[in-house]
Protein backbone atom coordinates (compact mmCIF):
# COMPACT_ATOMS: atom_id res chain seq x y z
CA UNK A 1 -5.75 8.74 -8.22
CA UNK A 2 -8.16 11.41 -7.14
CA UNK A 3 -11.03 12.81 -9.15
CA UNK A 4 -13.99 15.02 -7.73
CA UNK A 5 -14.61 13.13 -3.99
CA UNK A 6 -14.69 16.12 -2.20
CA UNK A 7 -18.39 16.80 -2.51
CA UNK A 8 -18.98 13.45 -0.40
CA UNK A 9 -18.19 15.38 2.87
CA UNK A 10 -19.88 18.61 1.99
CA UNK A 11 -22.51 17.35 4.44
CA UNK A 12 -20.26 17.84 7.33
CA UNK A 13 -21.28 21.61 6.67
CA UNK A 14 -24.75 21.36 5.59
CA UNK A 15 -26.73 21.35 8.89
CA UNK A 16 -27.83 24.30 10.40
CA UNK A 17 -25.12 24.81 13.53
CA UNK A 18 -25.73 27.94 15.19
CA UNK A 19 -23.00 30.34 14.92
CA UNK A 20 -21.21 28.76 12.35
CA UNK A 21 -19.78 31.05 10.35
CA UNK A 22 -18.68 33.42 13.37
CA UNK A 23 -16.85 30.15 14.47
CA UNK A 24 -15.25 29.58 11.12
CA UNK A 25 -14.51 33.64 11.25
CA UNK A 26 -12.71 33.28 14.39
CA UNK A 27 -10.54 30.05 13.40
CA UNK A 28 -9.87 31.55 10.09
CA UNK A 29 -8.49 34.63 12.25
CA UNK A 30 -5.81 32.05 14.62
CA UNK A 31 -4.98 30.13 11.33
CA UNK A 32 -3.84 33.50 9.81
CA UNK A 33 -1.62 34.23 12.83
CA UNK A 34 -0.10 30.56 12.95
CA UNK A 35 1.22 31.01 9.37
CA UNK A 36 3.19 34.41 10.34
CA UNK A 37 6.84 33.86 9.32
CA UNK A 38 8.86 35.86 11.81
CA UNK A 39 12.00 34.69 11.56
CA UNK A 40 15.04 36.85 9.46
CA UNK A 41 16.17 34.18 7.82
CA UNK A 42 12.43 33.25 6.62
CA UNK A 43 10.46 33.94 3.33
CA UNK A 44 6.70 33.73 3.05
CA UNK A 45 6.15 34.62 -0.97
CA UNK A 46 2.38 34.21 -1.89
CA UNK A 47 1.01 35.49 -5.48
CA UNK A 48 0.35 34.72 -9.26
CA UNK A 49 3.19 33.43 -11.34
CA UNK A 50 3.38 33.64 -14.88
CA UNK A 51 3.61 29.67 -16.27
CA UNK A 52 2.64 28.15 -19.00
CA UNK A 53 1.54 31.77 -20.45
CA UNK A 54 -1.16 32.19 -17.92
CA UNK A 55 -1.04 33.37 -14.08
CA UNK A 56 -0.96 30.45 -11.80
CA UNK A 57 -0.48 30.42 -8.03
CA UNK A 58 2.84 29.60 -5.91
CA UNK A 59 3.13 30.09 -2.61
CA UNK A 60 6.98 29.62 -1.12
CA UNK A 61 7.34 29.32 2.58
CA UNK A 62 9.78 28.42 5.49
CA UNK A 63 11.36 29.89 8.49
CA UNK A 64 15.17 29.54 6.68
CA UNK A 65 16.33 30.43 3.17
CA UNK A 66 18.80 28.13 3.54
CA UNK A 67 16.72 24.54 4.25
CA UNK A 68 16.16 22.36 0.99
CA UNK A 69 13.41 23.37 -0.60
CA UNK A 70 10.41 20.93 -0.83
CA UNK A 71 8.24 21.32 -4.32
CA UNK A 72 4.63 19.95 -4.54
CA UNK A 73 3.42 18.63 -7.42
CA UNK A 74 -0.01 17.95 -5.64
CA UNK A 75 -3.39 15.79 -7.29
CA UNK A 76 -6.60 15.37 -8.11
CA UNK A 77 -6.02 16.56 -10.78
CA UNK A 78 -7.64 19.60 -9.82
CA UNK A 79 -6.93 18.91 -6.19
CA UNK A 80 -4.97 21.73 -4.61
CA UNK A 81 -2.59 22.08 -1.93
CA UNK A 82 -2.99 25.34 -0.77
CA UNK A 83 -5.59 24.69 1.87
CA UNK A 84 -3.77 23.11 4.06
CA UNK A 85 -0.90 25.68 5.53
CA UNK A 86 -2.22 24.73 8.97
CA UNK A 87 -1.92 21.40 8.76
CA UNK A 88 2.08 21.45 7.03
CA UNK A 89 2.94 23.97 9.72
CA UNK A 90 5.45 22.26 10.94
CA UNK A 91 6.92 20.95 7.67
CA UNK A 92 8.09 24.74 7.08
CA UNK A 93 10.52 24.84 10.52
CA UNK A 94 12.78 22.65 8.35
CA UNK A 95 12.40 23.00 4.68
CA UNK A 96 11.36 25.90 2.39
CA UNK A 97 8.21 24.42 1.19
CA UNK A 98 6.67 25.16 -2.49
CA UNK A 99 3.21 25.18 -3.02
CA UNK A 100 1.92 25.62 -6.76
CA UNK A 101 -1.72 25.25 -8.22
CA UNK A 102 -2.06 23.72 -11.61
CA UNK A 103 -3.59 25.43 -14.37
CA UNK A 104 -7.74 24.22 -13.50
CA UNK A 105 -6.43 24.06 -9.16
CA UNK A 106 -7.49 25.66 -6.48
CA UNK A 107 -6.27 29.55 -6.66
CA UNK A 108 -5.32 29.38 -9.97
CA UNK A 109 -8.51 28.57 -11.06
CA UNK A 110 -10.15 31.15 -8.68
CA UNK A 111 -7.60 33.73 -10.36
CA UNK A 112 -8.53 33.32 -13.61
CA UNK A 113 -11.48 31.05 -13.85
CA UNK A 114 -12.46 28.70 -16.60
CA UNK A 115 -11.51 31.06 -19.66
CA UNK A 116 -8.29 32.27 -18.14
CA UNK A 117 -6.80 28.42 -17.61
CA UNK A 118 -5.72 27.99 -21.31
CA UNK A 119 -4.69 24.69 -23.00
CA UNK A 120 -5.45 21.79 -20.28
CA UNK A 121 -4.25 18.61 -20.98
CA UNK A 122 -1.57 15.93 -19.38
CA UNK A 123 1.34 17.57 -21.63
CA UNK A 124 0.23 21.28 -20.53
CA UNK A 125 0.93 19.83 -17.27
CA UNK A 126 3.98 18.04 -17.26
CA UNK A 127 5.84 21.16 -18.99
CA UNK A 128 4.30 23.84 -16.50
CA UNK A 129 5.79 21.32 -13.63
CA UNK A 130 9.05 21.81 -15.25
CA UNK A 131 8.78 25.55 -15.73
CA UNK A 132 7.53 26.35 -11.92
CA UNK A 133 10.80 23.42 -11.19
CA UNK A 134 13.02 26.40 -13.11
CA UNK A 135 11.58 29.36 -11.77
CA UNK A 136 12.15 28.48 -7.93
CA UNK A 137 15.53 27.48 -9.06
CA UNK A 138 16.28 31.02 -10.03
CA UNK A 139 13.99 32.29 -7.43
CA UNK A 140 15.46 31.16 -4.93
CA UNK A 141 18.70 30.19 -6.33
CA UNK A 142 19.02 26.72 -5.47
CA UNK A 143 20.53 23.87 -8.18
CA UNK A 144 18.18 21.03 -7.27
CA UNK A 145 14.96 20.51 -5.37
CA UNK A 146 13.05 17.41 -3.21
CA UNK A 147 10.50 16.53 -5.83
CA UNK A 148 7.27 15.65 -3.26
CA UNK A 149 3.88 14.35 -5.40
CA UNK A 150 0.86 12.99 -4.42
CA UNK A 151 -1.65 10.98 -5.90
CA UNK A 152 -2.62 12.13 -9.32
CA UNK A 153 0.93 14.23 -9.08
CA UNK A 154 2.60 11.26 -9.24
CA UNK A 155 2.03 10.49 -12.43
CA UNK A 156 3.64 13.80 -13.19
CA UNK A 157 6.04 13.23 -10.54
CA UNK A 158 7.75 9.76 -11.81
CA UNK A 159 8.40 11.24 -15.21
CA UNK A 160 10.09 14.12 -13.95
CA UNK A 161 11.87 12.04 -11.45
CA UNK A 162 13.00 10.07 -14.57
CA UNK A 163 13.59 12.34 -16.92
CA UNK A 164 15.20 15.18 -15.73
CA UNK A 165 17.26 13.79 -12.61
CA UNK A 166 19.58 16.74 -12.51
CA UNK A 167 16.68 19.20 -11.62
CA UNK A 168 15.66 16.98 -7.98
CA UNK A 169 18.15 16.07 -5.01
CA UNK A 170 15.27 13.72 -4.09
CA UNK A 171 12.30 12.12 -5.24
CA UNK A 172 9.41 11.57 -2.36
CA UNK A 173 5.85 9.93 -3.54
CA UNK A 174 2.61 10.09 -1.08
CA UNK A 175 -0.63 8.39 -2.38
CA UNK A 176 1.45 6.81 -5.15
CA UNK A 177 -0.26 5.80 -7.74
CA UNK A 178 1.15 3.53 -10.38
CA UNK A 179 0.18 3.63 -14.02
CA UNK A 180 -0.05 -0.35 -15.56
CA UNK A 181 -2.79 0.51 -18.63
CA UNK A 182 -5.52 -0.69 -16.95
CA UNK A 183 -3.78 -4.92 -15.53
CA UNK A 184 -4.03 -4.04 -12.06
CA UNK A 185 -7.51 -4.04 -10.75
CA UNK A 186 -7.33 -4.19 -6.67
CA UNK A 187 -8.56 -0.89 -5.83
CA UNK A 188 -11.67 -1.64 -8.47
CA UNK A 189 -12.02 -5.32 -6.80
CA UNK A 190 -12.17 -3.86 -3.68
CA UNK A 191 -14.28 -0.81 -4.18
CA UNK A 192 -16.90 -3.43 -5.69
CA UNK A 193 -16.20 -6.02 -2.18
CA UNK A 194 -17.22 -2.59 0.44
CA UNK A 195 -20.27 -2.01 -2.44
CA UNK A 196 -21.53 -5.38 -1.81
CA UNK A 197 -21.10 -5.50 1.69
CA UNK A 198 -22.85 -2.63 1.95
CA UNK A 199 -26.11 -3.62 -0.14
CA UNK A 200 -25.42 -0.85 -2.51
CA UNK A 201 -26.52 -2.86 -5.70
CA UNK A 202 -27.54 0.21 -7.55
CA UNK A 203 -23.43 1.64 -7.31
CA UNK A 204 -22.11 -1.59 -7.80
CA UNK A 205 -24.47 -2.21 -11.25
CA UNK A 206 -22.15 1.04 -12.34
CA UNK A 207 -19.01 0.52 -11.12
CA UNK A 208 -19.55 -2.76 -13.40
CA UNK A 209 -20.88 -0.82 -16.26
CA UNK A 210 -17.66 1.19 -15.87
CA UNK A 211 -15.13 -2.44 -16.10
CA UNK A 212 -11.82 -2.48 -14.57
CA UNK A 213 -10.17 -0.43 -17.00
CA UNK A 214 -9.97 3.37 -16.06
CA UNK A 215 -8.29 3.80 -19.47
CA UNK A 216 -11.74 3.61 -21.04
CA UNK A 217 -13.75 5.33 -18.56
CA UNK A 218 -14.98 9.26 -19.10
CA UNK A 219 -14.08 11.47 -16.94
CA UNK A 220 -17.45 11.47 -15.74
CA UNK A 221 -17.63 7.58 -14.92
CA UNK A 222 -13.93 8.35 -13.35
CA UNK A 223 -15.28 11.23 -10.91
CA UNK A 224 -18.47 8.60 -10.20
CA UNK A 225 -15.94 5.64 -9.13
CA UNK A 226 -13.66 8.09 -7.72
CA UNK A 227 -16.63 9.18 -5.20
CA UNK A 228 -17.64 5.58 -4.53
CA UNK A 229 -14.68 4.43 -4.02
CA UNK A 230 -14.24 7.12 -1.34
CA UNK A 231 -17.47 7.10 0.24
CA UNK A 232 -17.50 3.44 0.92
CA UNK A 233 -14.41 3.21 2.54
CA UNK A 234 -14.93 4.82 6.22
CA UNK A 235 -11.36 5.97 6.80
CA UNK A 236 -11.25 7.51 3.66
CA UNK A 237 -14.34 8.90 4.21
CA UNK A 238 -13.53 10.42 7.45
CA UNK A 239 -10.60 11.85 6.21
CA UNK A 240 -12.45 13.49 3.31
CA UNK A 241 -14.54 15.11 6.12
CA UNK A 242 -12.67 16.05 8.83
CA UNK A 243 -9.00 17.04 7.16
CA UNK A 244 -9.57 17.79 3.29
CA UNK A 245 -13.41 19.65 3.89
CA UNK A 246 -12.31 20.96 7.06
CA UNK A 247 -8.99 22.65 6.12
CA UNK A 248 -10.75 23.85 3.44
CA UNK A 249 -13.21 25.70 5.32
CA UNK A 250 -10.57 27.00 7.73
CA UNK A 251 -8.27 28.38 5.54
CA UNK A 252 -7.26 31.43 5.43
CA UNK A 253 -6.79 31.85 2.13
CA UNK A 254 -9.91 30.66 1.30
CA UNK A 255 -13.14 33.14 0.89
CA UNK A 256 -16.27 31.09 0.48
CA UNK A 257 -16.50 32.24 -3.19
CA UNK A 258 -13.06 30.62 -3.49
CA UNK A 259 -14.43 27.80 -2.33
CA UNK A 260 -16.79 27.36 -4.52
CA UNK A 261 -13.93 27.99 -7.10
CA UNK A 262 -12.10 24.97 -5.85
CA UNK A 263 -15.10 22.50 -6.32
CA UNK A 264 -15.88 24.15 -9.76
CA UNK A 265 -11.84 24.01 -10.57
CA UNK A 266 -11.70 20.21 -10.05
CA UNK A 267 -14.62 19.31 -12.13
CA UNK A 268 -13.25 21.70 -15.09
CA UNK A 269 -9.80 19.55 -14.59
CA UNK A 270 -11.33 16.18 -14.33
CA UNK A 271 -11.04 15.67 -18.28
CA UNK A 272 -6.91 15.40 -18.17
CA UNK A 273 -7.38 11.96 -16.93
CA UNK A 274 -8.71 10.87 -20.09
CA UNK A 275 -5.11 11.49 -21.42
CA UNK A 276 -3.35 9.09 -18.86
CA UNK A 277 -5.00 5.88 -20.13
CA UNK A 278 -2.20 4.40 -22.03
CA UNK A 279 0.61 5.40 -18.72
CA UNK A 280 2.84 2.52 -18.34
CA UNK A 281 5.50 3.07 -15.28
CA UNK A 282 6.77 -0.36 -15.93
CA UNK A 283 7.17 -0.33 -19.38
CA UNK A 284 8.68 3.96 -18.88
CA UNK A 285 11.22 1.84 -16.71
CA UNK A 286 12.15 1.73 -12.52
CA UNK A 287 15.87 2.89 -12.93
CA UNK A 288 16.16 6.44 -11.11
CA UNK A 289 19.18 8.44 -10.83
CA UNK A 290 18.31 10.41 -7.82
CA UNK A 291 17.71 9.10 -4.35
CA UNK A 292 13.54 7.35 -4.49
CA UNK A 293 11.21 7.33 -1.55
CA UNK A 294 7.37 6.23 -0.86
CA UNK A 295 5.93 6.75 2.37
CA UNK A 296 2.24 5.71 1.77
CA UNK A 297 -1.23 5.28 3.66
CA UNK A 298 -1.22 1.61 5.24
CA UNK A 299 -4.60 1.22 4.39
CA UNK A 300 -5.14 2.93 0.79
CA UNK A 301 -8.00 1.97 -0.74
CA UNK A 302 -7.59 4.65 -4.00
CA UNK A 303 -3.87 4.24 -4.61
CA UNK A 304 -3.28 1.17 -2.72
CA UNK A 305 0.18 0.04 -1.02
CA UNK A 306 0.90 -3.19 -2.35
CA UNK A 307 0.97 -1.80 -5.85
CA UNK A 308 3.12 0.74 -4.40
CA UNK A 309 5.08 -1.42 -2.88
CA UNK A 310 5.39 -3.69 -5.62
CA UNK A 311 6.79 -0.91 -7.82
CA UNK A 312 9.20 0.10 -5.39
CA UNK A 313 10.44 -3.06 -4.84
CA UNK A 314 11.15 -3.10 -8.50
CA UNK A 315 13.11 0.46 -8.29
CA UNK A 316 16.77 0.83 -8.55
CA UNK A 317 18.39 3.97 -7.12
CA UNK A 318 21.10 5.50 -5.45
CA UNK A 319 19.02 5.16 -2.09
CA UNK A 320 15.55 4.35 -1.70
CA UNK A 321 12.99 3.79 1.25
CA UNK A 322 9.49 3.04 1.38
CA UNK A 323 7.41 3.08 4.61
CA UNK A 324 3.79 2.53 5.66
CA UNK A 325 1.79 5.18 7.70
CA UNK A 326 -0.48 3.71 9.73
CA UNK A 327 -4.42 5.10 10.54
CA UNK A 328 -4.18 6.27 6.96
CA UNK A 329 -5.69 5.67 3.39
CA UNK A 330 -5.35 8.42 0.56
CA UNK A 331 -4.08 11.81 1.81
CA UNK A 332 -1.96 10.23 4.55
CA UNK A 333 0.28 13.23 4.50
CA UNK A 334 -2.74 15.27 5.33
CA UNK A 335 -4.11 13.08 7.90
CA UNK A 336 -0.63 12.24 9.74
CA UNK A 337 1.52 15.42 9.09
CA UNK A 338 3.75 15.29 11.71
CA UNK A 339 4.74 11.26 11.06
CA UNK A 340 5.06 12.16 7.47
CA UNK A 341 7.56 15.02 8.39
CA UNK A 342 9.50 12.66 10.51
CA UNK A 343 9.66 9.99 8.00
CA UNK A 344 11.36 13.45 5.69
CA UNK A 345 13.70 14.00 8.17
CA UNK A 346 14.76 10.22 8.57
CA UNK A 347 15.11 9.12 5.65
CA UNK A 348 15.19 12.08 2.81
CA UNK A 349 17.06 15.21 4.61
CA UNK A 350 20.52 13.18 5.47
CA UNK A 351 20.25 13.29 1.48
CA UNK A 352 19.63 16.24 0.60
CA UNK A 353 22.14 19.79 1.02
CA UNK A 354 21.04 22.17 2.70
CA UNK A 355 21.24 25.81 1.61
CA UNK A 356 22.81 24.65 -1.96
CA UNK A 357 23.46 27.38 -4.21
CA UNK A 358 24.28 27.57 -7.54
CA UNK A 359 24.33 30.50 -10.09
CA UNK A 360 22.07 29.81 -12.45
């Protein structure tokens, strides 16, 4: 699970490089025209949404009404999607792809900003999920949607997977991360192993402090590991730099005071972890009546695979798959889009209808 990491690859940006903000002007400019949807049969919807009793953002995208529609439910938490259009290009040839910003993300933050986000809490959360699930149901007047989270999402995700099966034609998890009240340690071990290795003996003297258990930790000492766990893992690192900064900074949609609004946004949401402690996916049951996919970073050092796995492994459902991406850690669906698209189209589209309708 994600907390504030980003801030470990604002150096990437910090040295003086001549010209480059006309650089980031100019590949702002080609982004722009890369996410024109010109087909007829295409939608490109991008605006505030009333949720929850407050205005939060949803983007909906695709070149044809009638592919299944993909829904985000993305992580951090305060960790937005909407950055990276670019990089899900592709994903939008062959599914009508839903982008939403909690309450305390991204451009829903920037919209409103701290006063306008309104009760923020795991709850909040879980029932704005299910009211953005209903409104692109009538929006775009479709019975059931693929259910896609990531990371911190996936919390969210696996009890609306459970819950309310007859909303989702699919469940997909990326960066899964799987709630066990604190008896799995591995990604703590091994944060503390690349520490020590590295002769960082002040971070590892916290990280101790901190003890296994991220159900006791503030969300301060949570964004602290969260960071070191990131930074001292080079291919996490890396992709911190060169896919989450850099979309950033490319986007689009993204002014530099809206930057600033995303960093601000995920330490204002960092808190809602503090509410997950007691999360016990084991114990909430791995019985799913929908069909249940994980495609996950080989080499995740946050959320790692063989807790993943394990939980999979455990799953029953009507069909289920679960596949390793390779070159990845966390954000492996950032950092491999086009292998996490063809891992969709293997294994989750021959499940899902395309262009279902229903009246509702």
């Amino acid at each position: 699970m994600m907390g504030v990491i980003l801030a470990a690859g604002l150096a990437t940006f910090a040295l003086p490089v001549a010209g480059l903000f006309a650089h980031r002007a100019v590949r702002r400019s080609a982004n722009a025209r890369s996410m024109r949807v010109d087909s007829p049969a295409g939608i490109d919807e991008q605006g505030i949404v009333s949720i929850g009793g407050i205005g939060q953002w949803i983007s909906v995208r695709g070149e044809d009404r009638g592919n299944p529609v993909l829904l985000e439910i993305h992580g951090g938490p305060g960790a937005a999607q909407s950055p990276y259009g670019n990089r899900t290009r592709g994903w939008e040839e062959h599914f009508t792809l839903v982008r939403w910003d909690m309450r305390g993300a991204g451009l829903t933050f920037a919209h409103g900003g701290a006063q306008g986000q309104g009760v923020l809490d795991f709850d909040r959360l879980y029932a704005d999920a299910l009211e953005v699930t209903e409104h692109i149901r009538r929006r775009l007047a479709v019975d059931k949607v693929v259910l896609l989270a990531s990371s911190f999402g996936t919390t969210l995700g696996l009890r609306l997977a459970r819950s309310r099966p007859e909303l989702f034609a699919a469940y997909v998890g990326t960066d899964q991360n799987i709630q066990e009240a604190g008896r799995d340690t591995s990604a703590y071990r091994g944060t503390l192993e690349r520490l020590r290795a590295a002769g960082k003996t002040k971070d590892v003297a916290k990280v101790e402090a901190m003890g296994s258990d991220p159900g006791r930790w503030s969300s301060a000492q949570r964004s602290t590991y969260d960071k070191l766990c990131a930074s001292s893992d080079p291919l996490t690192l890396d992709t911190v730099k060169k896919v989450i900064i850099g979309s950033l900074w490319l986007s689009p949609l993204y002014s530099l005071g809206r930057i600033k609004a995303y960093f601000q946004g995920q330490g204002f949401s960092a808190p809602v972890t503090e509410g997950t402690g007691a999360l016990d996916d084991w114990a909430d049951g791995t019985r799913f009546e929908l069909p249940f996919f994980v495609f996950q970073g080989a080499h995740d050092v946050i959320t790692p695979a063989a807790r993943a796995q394990a939980y999979f492994d455990a799953v029953e459902a009507p069909v289920k798959a679960f596949a390793l991406i390779e070159d990845a850690s966390h954000f492996a669906a950032l950092r491999h889009p086009e292998r996490f698209l063809e891992l969709l189209l293997t294994h989750v589209r021959p499940h899902v209808r395309s262009g279902s309708r229903a009246a509702l």
